[in-house]
Protein backbone atom coordinates (compact mmCIF):
# COMPACT_ATOMS: atom_id res chain seq x y z
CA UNK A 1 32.11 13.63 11.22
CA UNK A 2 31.75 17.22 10.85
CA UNK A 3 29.03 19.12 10.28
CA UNK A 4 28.60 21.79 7.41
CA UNK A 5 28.30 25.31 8.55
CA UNK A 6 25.18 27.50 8.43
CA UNK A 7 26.97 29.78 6.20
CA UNK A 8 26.82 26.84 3.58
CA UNK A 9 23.48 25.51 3.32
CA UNK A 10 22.06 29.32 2.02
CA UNK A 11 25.05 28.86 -0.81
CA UNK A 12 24.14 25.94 -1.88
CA UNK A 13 20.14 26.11 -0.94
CA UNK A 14 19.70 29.75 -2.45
CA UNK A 15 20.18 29.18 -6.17
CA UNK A 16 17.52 26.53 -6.06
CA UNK A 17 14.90 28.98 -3.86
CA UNK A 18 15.42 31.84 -6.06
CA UNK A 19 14.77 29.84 -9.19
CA UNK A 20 11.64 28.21 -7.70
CA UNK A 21 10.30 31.38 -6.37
CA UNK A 22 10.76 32.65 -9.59
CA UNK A 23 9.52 29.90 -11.73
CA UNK A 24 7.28 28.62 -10.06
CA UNK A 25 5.97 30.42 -6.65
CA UNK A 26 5.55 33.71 -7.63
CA UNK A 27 3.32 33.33 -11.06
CA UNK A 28 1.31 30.79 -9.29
CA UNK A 29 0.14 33.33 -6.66
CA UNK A 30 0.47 35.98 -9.58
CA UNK A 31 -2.05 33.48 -11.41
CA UNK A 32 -4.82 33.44 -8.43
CA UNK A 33 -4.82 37.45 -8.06
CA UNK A 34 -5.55 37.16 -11.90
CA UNK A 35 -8.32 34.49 -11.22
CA UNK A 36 -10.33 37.36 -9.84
CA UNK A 37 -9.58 40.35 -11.93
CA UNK A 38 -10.62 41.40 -15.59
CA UNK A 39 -7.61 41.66 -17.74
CA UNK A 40 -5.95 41.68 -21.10
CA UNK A 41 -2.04 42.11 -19.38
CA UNK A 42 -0.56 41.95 -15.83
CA UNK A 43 -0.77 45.26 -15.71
CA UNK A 44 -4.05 46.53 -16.32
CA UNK A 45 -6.02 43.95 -14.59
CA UNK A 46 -9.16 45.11 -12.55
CA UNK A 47 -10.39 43.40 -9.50
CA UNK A 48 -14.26 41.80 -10.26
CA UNK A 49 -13.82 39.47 -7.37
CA UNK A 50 -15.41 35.94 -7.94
CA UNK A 51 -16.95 37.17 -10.95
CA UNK A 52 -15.01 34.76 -13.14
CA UNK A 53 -15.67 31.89 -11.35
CA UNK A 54 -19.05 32.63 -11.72
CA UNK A 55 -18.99 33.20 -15.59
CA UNK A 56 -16.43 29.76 -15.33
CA UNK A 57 -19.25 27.56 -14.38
CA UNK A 58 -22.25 29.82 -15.41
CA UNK A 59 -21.86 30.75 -18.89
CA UNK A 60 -19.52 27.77 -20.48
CA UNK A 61 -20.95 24.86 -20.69
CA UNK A 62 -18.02 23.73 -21.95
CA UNK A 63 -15.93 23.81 -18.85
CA UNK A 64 -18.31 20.97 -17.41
CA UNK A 65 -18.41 19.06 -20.93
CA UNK A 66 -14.56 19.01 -20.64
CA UNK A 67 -14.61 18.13 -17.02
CA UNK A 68 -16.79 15.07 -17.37
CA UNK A 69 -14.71 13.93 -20.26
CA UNK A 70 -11.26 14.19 -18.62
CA UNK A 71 -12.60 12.45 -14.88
CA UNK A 72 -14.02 9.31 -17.34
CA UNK A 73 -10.67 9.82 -19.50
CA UNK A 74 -8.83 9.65 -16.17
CA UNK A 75 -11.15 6.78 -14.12
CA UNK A 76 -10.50 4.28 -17.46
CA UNK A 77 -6.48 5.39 -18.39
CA UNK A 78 -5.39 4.90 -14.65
CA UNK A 79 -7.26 1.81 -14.31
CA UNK A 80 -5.81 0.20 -18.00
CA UNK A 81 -2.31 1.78 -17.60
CA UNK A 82 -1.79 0.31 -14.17
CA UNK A 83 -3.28 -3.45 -15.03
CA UNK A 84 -1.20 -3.16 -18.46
CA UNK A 85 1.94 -2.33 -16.70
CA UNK A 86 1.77 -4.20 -13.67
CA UNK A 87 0.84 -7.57 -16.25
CA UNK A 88 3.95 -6.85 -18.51
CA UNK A 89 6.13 -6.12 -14.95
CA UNK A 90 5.17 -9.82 -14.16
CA UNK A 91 5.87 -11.32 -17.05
CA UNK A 92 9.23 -9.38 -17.65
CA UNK A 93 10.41 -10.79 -14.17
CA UNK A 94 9.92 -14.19 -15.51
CA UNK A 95 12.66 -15.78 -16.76
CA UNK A 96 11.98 -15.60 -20.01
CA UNK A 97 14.77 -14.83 -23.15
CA UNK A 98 15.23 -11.42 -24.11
CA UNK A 99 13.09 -10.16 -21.27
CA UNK A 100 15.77 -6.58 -21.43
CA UNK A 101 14.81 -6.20 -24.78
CA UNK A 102 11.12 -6.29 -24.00
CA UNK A 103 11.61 -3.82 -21.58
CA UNK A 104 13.70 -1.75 -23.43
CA UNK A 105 10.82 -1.84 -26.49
CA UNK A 106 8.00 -0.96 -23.79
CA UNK A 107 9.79 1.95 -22.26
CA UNK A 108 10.68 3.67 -25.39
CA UNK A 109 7.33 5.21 -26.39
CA UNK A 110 7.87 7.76 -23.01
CA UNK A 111 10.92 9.16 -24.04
CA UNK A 112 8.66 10.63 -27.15
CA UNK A 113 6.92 13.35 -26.99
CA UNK A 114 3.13 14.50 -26.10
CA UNK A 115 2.57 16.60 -29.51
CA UNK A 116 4.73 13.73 -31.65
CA UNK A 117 2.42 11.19 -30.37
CA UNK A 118 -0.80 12.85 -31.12
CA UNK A 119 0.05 13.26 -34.26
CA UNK A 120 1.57 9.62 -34.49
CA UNK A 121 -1.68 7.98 -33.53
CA UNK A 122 -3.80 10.53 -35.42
CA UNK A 123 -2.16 9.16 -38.51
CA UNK A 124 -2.49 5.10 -37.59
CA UNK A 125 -6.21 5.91 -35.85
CA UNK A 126 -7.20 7.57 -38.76
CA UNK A 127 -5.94 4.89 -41.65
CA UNK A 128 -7.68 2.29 -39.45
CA UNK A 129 -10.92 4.46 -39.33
CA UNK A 130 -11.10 5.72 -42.69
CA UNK A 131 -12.25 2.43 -44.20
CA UNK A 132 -15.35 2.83 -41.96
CA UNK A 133 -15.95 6.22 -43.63
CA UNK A 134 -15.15 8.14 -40.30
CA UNK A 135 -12.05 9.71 -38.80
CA UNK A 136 -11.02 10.37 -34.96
CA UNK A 137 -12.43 13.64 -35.22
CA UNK A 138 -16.21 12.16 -36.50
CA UNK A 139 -17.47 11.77 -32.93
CA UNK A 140 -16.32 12.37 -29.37
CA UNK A 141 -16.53 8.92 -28.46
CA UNK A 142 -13.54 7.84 -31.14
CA UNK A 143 -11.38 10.23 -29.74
CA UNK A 144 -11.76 9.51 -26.35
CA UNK A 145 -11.00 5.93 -26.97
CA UNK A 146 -8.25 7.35 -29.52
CA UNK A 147 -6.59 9.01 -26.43
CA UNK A 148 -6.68 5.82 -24.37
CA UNK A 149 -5.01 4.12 -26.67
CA UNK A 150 -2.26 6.52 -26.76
CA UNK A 151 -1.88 7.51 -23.01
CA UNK A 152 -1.55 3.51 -22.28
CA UNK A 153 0.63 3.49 -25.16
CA UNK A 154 2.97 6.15 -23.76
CA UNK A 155 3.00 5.55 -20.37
CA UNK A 156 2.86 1.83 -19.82
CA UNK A 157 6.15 0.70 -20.09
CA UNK A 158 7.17 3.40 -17.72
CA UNK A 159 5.02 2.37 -15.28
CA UNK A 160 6.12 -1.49 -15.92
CA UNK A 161 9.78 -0.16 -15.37
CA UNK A 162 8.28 0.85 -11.18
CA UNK A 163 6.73 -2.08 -11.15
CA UNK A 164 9.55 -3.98 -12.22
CA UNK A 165 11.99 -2.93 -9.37
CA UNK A 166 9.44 -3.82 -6.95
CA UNK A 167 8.89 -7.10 -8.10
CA UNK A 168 12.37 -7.62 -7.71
CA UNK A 169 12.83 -6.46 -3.89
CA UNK A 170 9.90 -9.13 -3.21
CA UNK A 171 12.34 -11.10 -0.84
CA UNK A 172 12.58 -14.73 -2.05
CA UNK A 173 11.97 -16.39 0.85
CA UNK A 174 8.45 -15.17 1.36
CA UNK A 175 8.30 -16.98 -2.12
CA UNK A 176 10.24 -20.16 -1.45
CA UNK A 177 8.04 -20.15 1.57
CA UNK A 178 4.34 -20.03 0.22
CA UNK A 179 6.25 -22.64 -2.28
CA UNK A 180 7.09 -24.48 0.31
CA UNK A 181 3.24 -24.25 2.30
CA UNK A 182 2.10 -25.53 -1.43
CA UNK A 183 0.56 -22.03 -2.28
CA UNK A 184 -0.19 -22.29 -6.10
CA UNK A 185 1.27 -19.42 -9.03
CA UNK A 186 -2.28 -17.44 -8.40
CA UNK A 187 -2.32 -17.46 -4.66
CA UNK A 188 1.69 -16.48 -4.04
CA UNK A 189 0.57 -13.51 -6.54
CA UNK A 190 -2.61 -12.45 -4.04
CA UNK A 191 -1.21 -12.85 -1.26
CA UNK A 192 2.39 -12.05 -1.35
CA UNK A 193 3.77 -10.36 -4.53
CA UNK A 194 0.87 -7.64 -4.75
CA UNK A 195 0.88 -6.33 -0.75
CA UNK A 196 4.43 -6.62 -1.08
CA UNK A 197 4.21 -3.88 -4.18
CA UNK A 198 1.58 -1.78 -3.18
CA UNK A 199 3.81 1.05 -2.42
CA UNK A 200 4.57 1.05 -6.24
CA UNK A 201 0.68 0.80 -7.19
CA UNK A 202 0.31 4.24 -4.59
CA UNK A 203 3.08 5.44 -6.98
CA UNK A 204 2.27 4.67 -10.31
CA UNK A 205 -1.29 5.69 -9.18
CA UNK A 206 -0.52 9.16 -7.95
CA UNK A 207 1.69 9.57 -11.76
CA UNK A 208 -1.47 8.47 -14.03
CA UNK A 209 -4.27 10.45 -12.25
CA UNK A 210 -2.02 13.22 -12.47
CA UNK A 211 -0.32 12.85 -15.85
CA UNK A 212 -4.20 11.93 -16.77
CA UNK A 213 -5.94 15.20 -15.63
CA UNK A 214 -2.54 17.22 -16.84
CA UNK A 215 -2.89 15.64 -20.57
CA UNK A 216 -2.90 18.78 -22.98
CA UNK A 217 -0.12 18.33 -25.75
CA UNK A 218 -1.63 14.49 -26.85
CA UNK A 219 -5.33 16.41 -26.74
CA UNK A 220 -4.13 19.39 -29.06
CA UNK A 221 -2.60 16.84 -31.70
CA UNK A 222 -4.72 14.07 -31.54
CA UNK A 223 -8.53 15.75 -31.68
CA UNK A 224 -7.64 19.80 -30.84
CA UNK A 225 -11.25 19.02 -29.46
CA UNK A 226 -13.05 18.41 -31.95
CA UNK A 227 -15.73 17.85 -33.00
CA UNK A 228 -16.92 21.37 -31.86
CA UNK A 229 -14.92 21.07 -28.48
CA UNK A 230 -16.85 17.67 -27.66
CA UNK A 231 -13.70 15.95 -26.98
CA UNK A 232 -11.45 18.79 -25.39
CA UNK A 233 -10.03 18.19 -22.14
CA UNK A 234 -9.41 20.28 -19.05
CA UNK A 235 -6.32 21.74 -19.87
CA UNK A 236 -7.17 21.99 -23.74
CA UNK A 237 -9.96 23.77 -22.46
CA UNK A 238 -8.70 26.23 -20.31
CA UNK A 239 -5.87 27.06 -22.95
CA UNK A 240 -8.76 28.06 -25.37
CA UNK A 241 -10.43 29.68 -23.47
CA UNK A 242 -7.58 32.03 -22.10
CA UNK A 243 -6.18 32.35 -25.71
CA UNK A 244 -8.87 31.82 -28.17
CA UNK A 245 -11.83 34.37 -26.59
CA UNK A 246 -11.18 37.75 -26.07
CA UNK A 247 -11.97 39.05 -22.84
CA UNK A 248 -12.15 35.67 -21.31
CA UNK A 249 -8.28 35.67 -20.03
CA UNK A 250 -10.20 35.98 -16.36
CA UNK A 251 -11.79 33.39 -17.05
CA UNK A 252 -9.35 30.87 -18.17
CA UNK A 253 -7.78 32.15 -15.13
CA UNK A 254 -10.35 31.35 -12.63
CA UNK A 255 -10.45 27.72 -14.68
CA UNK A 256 -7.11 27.00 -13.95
CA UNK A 257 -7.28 27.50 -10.60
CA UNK A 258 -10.33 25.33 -10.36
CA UNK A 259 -9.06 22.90 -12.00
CA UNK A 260 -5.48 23.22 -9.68
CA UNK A 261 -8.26 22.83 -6.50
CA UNK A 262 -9.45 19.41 -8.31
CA UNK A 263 -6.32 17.50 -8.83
CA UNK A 264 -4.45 18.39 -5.74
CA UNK A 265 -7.85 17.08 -4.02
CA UNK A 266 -7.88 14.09 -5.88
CA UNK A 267 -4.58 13.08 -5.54
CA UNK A 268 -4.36 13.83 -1.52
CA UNK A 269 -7.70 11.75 -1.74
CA UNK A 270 -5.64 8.86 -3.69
CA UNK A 271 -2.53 9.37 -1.55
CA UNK A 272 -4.83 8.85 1.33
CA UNK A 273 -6.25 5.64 0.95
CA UNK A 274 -4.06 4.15 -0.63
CA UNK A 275 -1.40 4.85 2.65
CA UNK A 276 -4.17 3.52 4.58
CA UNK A 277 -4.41 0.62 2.70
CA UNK A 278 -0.33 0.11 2.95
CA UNK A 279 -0.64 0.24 6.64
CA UNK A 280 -3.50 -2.52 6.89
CA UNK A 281 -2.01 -4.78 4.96
């Protein structure tokens, strides 16, 4: 077998690196020489070095109200989504009638999207809560639970569909084994089917923290925040803050790149142990 010239792999490999050093490379280091300057545009900003940073955690009290909110947000949504999903990825590889259609049903609430949803479950939240006199935007602690709802909503069945395909490459023998041994339903679960799938609980882990901490379209159409900004999340937050105070665009600058330091630390953290745990077990 031959192999491709040189010559070939800048043809093909070029497009791609010009697009992502366009897209995506040079903004983002564009974005941290903003994160410690003072400016309206690109091209009048003025170097205040870690002044925004400063202001980011000094001055808003809102940054660390909206940081609390997202890490609980994120702690119970990862935790819900991932026992939801893996529960309807074990059922679904029952054999049980119409178990495609199930899966089917489950899935289709991620192909919709973030600002759709919000205002989907604003709508059903809010006739539910109105005959209590309230609606999701009377306290922080309705929509908080409001965007649980939806995020397990949404992402569940995507999740399931992970979980699913590993369930499936569980080889049967290991089953027909602990069968075999006279290992009960429960104990075949423990001890075979779940080390068998962690690799797709390190997965579907790593894709809810950081679809979790990301969440801003849901946010805007579900609460935009409110009350006051009581219920605003990270992303929500930074976005008003860059666009909704003037002379703040530092700011929301020095934000973002705070809170780009706090998920990619998070998620190495995650990615971490749970490899470690994959390689005890």
């Amino acid at each position: 077998m031959r192999k491709m010239p040189i010559k070939f792999y800048a043809f093909f490999v070029l497009p791609t690196a010009v697009a992502f050093l366009i897209s995506f490379l040079i903004p983002f280091l564009l974005g941290i020489y903003l994160s410690f300057t003072e400016f309206t545009t690109v091209t009048n900003s003025r170097w205040v070095g870690v002044d925004n940073y400063v202001r980011a955690f000094s001055e808003d009290i809102d940054f660390w109200n909206a940081l609390v909110f997202t890490a609980k947000f994120a702690v119970v949504s990862v935790a819900l989504i991932n026992a939801f999903a893996f529960l309807f990825a074990f059922l679904l590889t029952r054999k049980i009638r119409g178990a495609n259609v199930f899966r089917t049903v489950f899935f289709m609430p991620n192909l919709i999207g973030g600002i759709i949803l919000g205002y989907i479950w604003q709508l059903i939240l809010n006739g539910i809560l109105i005959n209590f006199g309230v609606d999701i935007t009377f306290d922080a602690r309705y929509g908080f639970w409001g965007l649980v709802i939806l995020m397990n909503w949404q992402m569940a069945g995507y999740m399931m569909i992970i979980y699913i395909a590993a369930i499936q490459n569980v080889p049967p023998e290991l089953i027909e084994a602990a069968s075999i041994d006279g290992a009960g339903a429960l104990q075949t679960l423990r001890r075979i089917t779940i080390p068998m799938v962690r690799p797709a609980f390190t997965i579907c882990t790593f894709l809810t923290v950081t679809n979790s901490f990301k969440l801003f379209d849901q946010n805007l159409a579900l609460t935009a925040g409110a009350p006051g900004r009581a219920s605003s999340m990270l992303a929500l937050d930074i976005f008003n803050t860059f666009y909704g105070r003037n002379g703040y665009e530092g700011v929301g600058q020095a934000k973002a790149v705070v809170f780009f330091l706090i998920v990619g630390l998070i998620v190495l953290l995650q990615l971490y142990f749970s490899r470690r745990k994959e390689l005890e077990s």
